[in-house]
C-alpha atoms as a PDB file:
ATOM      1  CA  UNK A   1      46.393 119.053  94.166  1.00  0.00           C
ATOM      2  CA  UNK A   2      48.009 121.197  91.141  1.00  0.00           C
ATOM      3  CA  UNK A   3      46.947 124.102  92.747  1.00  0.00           C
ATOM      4  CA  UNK A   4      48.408 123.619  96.089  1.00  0.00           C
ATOM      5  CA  UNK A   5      51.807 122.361  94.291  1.00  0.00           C
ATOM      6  CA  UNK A   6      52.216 125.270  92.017  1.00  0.00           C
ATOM      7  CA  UNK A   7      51.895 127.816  94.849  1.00  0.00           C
ATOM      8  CA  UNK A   8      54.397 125.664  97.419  1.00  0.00           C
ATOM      9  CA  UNK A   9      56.877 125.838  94.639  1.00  0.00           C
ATOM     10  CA  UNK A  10      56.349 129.279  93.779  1.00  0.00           C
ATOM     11  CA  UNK A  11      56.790 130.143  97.339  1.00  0.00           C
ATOM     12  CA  UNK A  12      59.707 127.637  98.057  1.00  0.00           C
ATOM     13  CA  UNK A  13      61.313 129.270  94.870  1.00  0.00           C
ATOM     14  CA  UNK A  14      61.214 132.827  95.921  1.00  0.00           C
ATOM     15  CA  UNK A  15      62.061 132.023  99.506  1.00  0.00           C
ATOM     16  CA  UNK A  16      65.149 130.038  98.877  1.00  0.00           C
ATOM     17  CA  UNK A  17      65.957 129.610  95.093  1.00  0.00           C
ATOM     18  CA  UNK A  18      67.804 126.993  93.309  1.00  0.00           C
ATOM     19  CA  UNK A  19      71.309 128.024  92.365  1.00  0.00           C
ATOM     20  CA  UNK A  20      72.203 127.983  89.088  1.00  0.00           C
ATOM     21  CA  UNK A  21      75.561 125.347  89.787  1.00  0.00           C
ATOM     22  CA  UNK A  22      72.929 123.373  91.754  1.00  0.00           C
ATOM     23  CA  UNK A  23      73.249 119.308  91.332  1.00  0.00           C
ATOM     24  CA  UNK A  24      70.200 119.041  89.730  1.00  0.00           C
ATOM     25  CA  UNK A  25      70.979 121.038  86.891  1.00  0.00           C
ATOM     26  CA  UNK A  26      74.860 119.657  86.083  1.00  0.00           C
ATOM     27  CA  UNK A  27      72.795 116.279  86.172  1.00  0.00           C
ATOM     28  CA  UNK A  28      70.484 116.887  83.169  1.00  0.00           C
ATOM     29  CA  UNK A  29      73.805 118.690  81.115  1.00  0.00           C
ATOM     30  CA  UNK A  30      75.328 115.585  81.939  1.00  0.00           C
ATOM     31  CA  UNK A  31      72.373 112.898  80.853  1.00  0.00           C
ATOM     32  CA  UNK A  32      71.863 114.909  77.394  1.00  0.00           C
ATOM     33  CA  UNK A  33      75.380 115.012  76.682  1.00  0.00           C
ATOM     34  CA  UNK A  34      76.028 111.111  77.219  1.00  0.00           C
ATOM     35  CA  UNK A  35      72.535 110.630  75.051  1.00  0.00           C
ATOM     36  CA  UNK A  36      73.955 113.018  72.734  1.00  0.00           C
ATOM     37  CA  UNK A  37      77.184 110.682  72.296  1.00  0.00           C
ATOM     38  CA  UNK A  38      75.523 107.100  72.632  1.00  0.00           C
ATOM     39  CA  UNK A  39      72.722 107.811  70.261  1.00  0.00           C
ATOM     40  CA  UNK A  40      73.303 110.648  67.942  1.00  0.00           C
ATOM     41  CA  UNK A  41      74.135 109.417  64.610  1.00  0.00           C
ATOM     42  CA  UNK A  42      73.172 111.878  62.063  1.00  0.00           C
ATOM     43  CA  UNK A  43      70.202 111.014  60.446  1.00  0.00           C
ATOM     44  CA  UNK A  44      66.427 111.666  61.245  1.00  0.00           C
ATOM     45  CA  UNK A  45      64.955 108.815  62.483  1.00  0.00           C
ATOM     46  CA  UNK A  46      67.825 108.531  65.004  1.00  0.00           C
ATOM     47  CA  UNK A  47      67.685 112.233  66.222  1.00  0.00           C
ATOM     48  CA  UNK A  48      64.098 111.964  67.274  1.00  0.00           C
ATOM     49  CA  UNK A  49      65.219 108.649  68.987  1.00  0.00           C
ATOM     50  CA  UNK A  50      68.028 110.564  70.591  1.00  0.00           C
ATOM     51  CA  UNK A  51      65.197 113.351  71.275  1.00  0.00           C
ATOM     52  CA  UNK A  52      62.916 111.420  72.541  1.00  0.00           C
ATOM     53  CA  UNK A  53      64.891 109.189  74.905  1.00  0.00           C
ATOM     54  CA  UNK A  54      66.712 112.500  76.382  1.00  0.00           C
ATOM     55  CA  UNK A  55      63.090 113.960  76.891  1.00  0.00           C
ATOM     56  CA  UNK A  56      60.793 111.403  77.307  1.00  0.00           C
ATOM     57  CA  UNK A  57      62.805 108.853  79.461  1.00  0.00           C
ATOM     58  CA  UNK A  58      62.805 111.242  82.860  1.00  0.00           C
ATOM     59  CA  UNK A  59      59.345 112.564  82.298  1.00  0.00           C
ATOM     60  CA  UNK A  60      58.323 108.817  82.364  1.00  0.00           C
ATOM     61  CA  UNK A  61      60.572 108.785  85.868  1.00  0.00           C
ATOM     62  CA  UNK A  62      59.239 111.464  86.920  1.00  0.00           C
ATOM     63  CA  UNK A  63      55.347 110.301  86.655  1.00  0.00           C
ATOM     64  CA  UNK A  64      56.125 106.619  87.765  1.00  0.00           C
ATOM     65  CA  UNK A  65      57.749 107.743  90.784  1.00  0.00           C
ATOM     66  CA  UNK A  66      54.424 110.017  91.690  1.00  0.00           C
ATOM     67  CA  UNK A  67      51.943 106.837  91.018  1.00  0.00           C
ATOM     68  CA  UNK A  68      54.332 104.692  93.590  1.00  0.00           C
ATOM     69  CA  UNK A  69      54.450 107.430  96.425  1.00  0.00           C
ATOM     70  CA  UNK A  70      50.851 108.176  95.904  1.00  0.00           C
ATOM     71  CA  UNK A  71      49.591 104.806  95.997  1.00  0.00           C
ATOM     72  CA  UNK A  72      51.966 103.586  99.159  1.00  0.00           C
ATOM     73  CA  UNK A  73      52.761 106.895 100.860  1.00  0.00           C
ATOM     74  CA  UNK A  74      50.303 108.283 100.437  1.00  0.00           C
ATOM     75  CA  UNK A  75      48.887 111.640  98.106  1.00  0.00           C
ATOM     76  CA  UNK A  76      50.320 114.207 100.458  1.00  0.00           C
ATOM     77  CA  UNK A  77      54.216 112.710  99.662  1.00  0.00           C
ATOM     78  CA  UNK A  78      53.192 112.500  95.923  1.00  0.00           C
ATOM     79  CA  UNK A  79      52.389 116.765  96.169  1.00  0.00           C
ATOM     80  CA  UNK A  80      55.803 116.905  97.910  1.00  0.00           C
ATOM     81  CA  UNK A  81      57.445 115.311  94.970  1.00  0.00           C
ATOM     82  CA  UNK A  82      55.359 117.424  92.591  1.00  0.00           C
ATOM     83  CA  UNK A  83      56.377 120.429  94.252  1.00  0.00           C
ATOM     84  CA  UNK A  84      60.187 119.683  94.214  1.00  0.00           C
ATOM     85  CA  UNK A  85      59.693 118.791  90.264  1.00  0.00           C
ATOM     86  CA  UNK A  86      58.142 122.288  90.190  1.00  0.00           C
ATOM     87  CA  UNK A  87      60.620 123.550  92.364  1.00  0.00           C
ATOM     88  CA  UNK A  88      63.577 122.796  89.503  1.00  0.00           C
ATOM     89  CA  UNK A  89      61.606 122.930  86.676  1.00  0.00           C
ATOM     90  CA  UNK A  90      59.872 126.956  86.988  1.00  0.00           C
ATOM     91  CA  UNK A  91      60.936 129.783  89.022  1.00  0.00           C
ATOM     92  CA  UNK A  92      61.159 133.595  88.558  1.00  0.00           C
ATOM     93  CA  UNK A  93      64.005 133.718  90.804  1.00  0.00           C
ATOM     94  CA  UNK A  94      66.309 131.597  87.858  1.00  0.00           C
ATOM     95  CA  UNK A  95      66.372 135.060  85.436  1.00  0.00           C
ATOM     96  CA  UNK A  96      65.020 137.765  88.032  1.00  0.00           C
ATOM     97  CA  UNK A  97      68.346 138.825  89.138  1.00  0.00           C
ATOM     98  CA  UNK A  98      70.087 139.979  85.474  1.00  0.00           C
ATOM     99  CA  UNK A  99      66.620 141.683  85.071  1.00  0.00           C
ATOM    100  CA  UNK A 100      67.202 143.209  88.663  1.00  0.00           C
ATOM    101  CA  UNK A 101      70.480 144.262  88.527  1.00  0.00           C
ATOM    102  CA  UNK A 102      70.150 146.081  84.727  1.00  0.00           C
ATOM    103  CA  UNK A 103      66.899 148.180  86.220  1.00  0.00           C
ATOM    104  CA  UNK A 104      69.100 149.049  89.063  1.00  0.00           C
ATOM    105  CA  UNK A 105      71.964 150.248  87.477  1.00  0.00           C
ATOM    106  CA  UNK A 106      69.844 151.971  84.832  1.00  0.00           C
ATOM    107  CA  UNK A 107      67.894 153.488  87.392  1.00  0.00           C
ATOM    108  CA  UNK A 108      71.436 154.754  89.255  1.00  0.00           C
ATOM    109  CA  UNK A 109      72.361 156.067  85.769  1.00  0.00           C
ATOM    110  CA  UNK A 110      74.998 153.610  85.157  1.00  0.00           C
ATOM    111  CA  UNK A 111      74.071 152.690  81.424  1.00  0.00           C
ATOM    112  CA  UNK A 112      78.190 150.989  81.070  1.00  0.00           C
ATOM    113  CA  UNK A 113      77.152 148.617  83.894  1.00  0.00           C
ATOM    114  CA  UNK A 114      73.596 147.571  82.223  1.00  0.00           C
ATOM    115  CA  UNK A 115      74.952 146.924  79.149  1.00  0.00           C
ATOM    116  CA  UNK A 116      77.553 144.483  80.740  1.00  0.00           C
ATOM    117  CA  UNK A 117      74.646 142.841  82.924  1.00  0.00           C
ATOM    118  CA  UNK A 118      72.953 142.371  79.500  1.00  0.00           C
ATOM    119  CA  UNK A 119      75.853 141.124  77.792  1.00  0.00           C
ATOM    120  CA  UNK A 120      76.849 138.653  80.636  1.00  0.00           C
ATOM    121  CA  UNK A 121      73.046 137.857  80.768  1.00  0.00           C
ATOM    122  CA  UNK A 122      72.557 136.592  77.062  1.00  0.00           C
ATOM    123  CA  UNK A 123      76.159 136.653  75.726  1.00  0.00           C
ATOM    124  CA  UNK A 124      75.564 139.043  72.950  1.00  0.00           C
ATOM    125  CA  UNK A 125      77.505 141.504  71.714  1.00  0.00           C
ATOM    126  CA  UNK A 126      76.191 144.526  73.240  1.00  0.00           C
ATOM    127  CA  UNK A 127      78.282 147.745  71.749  1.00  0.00           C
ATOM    128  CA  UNK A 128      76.986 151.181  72.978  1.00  0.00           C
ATOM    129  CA  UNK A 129      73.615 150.929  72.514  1.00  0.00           C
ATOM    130  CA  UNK A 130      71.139 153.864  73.660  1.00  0.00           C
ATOM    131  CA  UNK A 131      69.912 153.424  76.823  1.00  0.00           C
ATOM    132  CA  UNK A 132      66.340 153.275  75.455  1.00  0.00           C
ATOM    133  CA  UNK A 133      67.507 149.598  73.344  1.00  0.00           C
ATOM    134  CA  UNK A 134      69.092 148.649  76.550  1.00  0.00           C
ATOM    135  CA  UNK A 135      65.594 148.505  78.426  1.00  0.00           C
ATOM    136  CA  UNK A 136      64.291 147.368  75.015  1.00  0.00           C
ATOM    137  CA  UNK A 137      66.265 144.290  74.950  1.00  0.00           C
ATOM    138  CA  UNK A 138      65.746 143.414  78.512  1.00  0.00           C
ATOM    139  CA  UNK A 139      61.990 143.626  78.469  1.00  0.00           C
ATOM    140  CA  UNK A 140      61.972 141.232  75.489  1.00  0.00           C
ATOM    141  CA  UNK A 141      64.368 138.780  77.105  1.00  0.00           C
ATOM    142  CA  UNK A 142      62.361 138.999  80.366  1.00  0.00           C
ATOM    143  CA  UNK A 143      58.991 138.771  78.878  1.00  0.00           C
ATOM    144  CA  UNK A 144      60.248 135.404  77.262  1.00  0.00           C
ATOM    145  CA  UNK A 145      62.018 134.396  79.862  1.00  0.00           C
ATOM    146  CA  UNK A 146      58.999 134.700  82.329  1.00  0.00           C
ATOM    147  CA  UNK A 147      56.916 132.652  79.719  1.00  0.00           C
ATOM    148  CA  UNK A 148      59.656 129.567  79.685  1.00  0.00           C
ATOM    149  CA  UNK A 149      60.844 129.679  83.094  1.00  0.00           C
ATOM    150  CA  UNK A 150      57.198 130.132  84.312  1.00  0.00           C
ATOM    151  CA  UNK A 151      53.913 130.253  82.207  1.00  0.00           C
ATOM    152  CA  UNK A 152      54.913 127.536  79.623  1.00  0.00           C
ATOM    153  CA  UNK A 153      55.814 124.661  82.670  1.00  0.00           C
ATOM    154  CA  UNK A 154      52.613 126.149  84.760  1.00  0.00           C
ATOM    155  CA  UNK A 155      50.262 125.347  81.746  1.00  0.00           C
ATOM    156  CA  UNK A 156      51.525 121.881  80.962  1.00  0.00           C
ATOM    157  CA  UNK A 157      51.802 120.682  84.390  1.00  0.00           C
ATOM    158  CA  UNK A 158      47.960 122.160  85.184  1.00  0.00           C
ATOM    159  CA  UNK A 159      46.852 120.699  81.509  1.00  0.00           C
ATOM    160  CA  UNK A 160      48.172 117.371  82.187  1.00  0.00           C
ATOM    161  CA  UNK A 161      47.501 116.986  85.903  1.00  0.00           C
ATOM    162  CA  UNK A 162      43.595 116.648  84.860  1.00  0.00           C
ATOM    163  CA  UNK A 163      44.186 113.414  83.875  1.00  0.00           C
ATOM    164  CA  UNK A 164      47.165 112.533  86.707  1.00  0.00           C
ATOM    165  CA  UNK A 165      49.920 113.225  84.370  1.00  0.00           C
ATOM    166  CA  UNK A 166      50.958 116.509  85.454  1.00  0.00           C
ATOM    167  CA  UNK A 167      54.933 115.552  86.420  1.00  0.00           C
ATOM    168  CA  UNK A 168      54.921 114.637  82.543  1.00  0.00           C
ATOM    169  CA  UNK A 169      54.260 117.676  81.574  1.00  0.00           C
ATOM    170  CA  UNK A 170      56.640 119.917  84.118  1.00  0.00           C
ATOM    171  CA  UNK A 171      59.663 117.795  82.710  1.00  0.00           C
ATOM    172  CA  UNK A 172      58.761 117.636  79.117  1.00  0.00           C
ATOM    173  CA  UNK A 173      58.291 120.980  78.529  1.00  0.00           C
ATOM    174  CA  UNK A 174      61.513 121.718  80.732  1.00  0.00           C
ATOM    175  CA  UNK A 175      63.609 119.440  79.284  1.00  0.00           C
ATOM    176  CA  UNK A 176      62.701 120.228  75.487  1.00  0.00           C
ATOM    177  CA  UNK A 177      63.259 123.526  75.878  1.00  0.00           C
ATOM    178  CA  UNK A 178      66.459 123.065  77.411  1.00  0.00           C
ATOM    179  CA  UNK A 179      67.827 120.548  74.530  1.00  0.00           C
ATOM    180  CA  UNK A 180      66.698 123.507  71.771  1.00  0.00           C
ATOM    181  CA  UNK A 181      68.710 125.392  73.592  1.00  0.00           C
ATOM    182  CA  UNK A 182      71.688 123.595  74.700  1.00  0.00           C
ATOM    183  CA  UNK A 183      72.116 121.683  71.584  1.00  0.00           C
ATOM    184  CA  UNK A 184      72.244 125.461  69.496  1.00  0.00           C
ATOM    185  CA  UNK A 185      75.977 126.076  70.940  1.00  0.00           C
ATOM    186  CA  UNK A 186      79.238 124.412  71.042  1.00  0.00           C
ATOM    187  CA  UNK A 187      79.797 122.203  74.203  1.00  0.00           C
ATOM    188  CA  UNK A 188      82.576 122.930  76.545  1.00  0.00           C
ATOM    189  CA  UNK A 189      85.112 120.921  74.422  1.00  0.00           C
ATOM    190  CA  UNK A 190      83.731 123.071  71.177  1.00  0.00           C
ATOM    191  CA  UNK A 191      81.624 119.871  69.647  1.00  0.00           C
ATOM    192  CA  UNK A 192      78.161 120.154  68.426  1.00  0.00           C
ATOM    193  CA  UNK A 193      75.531 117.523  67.799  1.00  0.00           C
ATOM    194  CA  UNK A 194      74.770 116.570  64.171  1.00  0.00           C
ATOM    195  CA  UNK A 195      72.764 119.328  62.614  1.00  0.00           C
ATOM    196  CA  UNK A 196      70.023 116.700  62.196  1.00  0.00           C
ATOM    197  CA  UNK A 197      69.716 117.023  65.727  1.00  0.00           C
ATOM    198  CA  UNK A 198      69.630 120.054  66.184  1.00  0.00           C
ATOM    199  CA  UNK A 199      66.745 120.755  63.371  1.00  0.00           C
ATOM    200  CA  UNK A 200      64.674 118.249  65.561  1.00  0.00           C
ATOM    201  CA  UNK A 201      64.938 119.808  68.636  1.00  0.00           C
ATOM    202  CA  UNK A 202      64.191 123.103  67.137  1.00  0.00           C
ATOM    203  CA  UNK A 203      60.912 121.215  65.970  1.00  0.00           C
ATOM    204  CA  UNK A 204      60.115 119.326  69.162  1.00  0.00           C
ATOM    205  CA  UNK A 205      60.347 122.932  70.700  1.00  0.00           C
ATOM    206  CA  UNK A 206      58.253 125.013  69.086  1.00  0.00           C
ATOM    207  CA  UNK A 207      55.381 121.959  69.028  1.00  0.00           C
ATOM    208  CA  UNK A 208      55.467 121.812  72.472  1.00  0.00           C
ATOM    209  CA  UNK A 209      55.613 125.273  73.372  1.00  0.00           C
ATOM    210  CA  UNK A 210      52.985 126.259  70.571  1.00  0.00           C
ATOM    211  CA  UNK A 211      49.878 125.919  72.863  1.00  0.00           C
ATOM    212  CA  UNK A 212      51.313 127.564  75.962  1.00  0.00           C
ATOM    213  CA  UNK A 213      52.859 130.287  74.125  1.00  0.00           C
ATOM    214  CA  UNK A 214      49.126 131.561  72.730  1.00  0.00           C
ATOM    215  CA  UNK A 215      48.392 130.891  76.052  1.00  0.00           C
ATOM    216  CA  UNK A 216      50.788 133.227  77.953  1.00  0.00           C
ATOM    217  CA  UNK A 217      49.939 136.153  75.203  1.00  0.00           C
ATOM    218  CA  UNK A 218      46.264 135.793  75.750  1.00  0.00           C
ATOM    219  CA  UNK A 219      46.674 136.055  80.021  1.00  0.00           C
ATOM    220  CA  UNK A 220      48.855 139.211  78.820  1.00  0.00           C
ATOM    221  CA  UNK A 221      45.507 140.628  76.943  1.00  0.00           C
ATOM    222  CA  UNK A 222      43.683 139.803  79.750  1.00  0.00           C
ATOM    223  CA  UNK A 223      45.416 141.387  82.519  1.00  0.00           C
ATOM    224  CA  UNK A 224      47.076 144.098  79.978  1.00  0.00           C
ATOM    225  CA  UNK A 225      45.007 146.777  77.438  1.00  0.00           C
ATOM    226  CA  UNK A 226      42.906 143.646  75.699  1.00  0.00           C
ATOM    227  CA  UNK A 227      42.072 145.627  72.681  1.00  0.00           C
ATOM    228  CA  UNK A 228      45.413 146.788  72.107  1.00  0.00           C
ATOM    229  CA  UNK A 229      47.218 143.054  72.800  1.00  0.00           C
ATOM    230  CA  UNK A 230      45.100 141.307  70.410  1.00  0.00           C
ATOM    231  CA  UNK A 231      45.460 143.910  67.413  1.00  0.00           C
ATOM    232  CA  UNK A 232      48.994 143.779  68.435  1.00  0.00           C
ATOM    233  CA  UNK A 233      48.888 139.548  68.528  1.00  0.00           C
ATOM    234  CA  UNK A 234      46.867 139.727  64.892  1.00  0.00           C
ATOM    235  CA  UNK A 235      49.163 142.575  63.523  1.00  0.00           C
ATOM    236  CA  UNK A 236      52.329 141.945  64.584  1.00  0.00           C
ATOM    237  CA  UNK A 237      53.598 138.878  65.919  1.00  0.00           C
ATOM    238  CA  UNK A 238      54.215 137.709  62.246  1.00  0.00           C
ATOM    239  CA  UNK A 239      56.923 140.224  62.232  1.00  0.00           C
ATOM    240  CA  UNK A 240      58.961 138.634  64.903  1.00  0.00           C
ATOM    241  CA  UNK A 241      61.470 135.595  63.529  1.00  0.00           C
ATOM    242  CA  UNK A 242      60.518 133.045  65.642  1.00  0.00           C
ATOM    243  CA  UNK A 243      56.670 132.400  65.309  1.00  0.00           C
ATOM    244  CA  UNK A 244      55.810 131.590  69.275  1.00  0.00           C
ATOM    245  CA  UNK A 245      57.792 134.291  71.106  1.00  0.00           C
ATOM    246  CA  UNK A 246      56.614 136.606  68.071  1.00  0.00           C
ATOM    247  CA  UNK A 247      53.116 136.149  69.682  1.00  0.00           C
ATOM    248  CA  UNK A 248      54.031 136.527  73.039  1.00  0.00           C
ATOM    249  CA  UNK A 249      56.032 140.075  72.393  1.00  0.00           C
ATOM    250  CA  UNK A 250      53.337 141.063  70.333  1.00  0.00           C
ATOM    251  CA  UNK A 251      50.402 140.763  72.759  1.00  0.00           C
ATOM    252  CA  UNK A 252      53.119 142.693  75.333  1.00  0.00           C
ATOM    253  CA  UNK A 253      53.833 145.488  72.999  1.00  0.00           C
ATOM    254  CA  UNK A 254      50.093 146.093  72.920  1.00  0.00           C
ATOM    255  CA  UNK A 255      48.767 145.204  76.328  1.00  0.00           C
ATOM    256  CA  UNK A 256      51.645 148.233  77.986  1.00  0.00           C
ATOM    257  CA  UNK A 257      51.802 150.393  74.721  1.00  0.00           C
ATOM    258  CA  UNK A 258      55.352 149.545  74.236  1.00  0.00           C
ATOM    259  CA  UNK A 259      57.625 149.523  71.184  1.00  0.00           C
ATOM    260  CA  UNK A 260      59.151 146.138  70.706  1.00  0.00           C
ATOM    261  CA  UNK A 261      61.127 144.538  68.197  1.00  0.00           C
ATOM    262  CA  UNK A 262      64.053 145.998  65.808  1.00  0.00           C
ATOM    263  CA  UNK A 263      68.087 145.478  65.542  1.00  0.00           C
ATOM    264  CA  UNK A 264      68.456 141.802  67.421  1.00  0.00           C
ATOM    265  CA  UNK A 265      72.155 142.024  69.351  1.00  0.00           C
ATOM    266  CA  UNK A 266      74.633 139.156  68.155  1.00  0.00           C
ATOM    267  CA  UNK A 267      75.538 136.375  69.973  1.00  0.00           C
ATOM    268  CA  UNK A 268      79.260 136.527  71.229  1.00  0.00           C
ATOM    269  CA  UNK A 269      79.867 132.471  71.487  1.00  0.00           C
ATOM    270  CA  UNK A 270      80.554 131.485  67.903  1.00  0.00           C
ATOM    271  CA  UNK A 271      78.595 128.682  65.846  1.00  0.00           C
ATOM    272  CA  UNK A 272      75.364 129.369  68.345  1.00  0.00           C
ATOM    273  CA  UNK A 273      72.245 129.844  65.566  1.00  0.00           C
ATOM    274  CA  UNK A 274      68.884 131.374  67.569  1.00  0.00           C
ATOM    275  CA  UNK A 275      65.839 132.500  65.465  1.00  0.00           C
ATOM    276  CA  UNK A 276      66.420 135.190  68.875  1.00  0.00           C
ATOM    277  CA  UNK A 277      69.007 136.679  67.305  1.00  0.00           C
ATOM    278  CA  UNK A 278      67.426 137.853  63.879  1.00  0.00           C
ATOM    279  CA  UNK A 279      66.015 141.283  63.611  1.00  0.00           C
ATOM    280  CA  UNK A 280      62.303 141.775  63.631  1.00  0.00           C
ATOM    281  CA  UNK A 281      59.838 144.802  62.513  1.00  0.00           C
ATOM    282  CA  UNK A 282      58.822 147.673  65.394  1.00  0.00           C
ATOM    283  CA  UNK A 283      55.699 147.515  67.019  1.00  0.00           C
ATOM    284  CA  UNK A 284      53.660 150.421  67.083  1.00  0.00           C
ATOM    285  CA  UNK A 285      54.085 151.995  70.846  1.00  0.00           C
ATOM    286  CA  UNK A 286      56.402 154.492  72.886  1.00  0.00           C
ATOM    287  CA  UNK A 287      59.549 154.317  73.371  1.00  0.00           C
ATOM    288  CA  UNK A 288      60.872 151.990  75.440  1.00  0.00           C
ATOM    289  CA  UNK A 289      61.784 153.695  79.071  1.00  0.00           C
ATOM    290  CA  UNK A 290      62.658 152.524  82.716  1.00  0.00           C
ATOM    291  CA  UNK A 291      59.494 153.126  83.978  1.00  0.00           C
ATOM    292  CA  UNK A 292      57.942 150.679  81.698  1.00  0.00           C
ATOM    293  CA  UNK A 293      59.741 148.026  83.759  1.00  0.00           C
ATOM    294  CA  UNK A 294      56.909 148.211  86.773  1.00  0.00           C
ATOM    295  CA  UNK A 295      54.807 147.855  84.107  1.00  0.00           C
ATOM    296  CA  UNK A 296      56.263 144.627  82.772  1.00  0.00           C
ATOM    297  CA  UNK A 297      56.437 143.360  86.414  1.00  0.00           C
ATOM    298  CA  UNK A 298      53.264 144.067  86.891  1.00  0.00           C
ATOM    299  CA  UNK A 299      51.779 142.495  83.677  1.00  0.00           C
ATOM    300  CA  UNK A 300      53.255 139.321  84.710  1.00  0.00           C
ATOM    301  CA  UNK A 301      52.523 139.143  88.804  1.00  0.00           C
ATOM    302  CA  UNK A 302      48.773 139.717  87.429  1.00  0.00           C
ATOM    303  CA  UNK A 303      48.973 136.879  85.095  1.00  0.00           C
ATOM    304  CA  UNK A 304      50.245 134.340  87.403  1.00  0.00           C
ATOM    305  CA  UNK A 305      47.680 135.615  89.979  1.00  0.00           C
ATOM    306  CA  UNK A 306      45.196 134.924  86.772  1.00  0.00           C
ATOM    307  CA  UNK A 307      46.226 131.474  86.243  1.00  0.00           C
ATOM    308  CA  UNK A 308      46.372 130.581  89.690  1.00  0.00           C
ATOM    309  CA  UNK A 309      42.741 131.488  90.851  1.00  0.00           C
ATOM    310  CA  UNK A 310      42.104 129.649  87.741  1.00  0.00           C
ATOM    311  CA  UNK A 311      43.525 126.294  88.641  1.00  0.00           C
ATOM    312  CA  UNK A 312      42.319 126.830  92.190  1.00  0.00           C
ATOM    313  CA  UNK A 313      38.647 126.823  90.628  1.00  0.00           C
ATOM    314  CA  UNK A 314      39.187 123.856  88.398  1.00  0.00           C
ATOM    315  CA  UNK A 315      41.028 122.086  91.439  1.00  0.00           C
ATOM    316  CA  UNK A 316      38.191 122.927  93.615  1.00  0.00           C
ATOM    317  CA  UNK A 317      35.821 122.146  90.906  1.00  0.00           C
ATOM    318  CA  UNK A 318      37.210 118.437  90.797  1.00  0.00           C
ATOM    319  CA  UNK A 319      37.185 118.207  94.646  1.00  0.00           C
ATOM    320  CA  UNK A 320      33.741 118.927  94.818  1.00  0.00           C
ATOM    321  CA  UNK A 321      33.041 116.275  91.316  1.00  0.00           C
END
């Protein structure tokens, strides 16, 4: 059933995807800003209850609502609902177009307009960077971006379906990494949540996205130059400041022969605080160009086709069982 529900929302997201002012979305801001004001109050034991009732609470939802419709609808409706939690929870199609528009406009020779696209894409302080940074930076924020809008909710749904629980894992891993990140910068009236809270969810994060992250870098090595990847993944991904994406641009770097890593750009809003935005040691590799965009697009279409055969086997596997 995983199988079949990971493809129908792949498909479903590229045909028609989800808006980025959808309801769905201004929901979620709005439950983890009311938890954030009923339950944050400063100290540790209360942030992970804060955490954990903003995280846990709709993944719990989420899975009871699939055991109902399963057991009176019937298992067809409970893939349905599994493929609309997919549906919001992965999707190329939510970061695809900044990455489309910047190859376009570098490719038309229009370096001013990519360096906007990349500024209005991860609102950083761009400057007049070389066109080589510019494809630089966007390969690094794609590769990532692939891995948490993709890769990271693929594995934990798959993972946890084996035992019926795979809802739990789509919105857990969605919803954690969304808190990390929302909670960094200054709501829309300029408030923050205690920096307790904030030091959790930085935790939570980079627990739950430990496993998957290893994951994504080794599907990179396997579709990629494997030799290269994994010397790049043992040699490297150390130098990166945050430990899990480290990994992940490591193993790319080596699986394409790329040169990754360097001067970070700044974020523009004031008071956010990313381990993104820190600068990080070179990878050994060429010089970043356009044409090493295919190759990132291509590194990534073969991984999900790598995953998916993969869950196909293990779904028909437990079919057969």
């Amino acid at each position: 059933m995983s199988f079949f529900a990971i493809l129908l929302a792949l498909v479903l997201e590229q045909a028609r995807p989800l808006k980025t002012d959808n309801q769905v979305f201004a929901a979620v801001e709005q439950w983890t800003a009311w938890v954030v004001r009923t339950f944050d109050a400063g100290t540790r034991p209360q942030a992970w209850v804060t955490w954990g009732i903003t995280v846990l609470s709709p993944a719990l939802l989420a899975v009871l609502v699939h055991w109902l419709l399963d057991w009176t609808l019937g298992w067809w409706v409970a893939v349905l609902w599994n493929v609309a939690l997919l549906y919001v929870t992965l999707g190329f199609r939510q970061f695809s177009h900044h990455f489309t528009g910047i190859r376009e406009a570098l490719e038309n020779g229009d370096e001013d307009k990519a360096r906007e696209f990349l500024a209005q894409w991860q609102q950083v302080q761009v400057g007049q960077i070389p066109r080589s940074e510019i494809v630089r930076h966007v390969i690094e924020y794609s590769v990532i971006a692939a891995h948490r809008h993709v890769f990271g909710v693929f594995f934990w749904y798959a993972a946890l379906s084996i035992i019926g629980l795979g809802p739990v894992g789509a919105v857990i891993y969605r919803l954690t990494e969304f808190t990390q990140r929302r909670w960094q910068a200054p709501s829309a009236d300029g408030s923050l949540p205690s920096e307790v809270l904030r030091s959790v969810s930085t935790r939570a994060w980079q627990a739950v996205d430990w496993l998957p992250s290893h994951m994504t870098a080794l599907g990179f090595a396997i579709v990629g130059s494997f030799e290269d990847a994994m010397d790049g993944w043992r040699q490297h991904a150390q130098n990166f400041p945050q430990d899990n994406d480290g990994v992940i641009l490591a193993a790319t770097a080596g699986a394409i022969n790329i040169r990754l890593g360097g001067a970070a750009l700044q974020p523009v809003v004031e008071g956010m605080t990313t381990p993104d935005n820190q600068d990080s040691s070179s990878t050994p590799g060429r010089v970043a160009s356009v044409a090493h965009f295919a190759q990132v697009v291509g590194l990534v279409w073969r991984t999900v086709i790598m995953w998916l055969v993969l869950v196909a086997l293990l779904t028909m596997a437990n079919l057969v069982g």
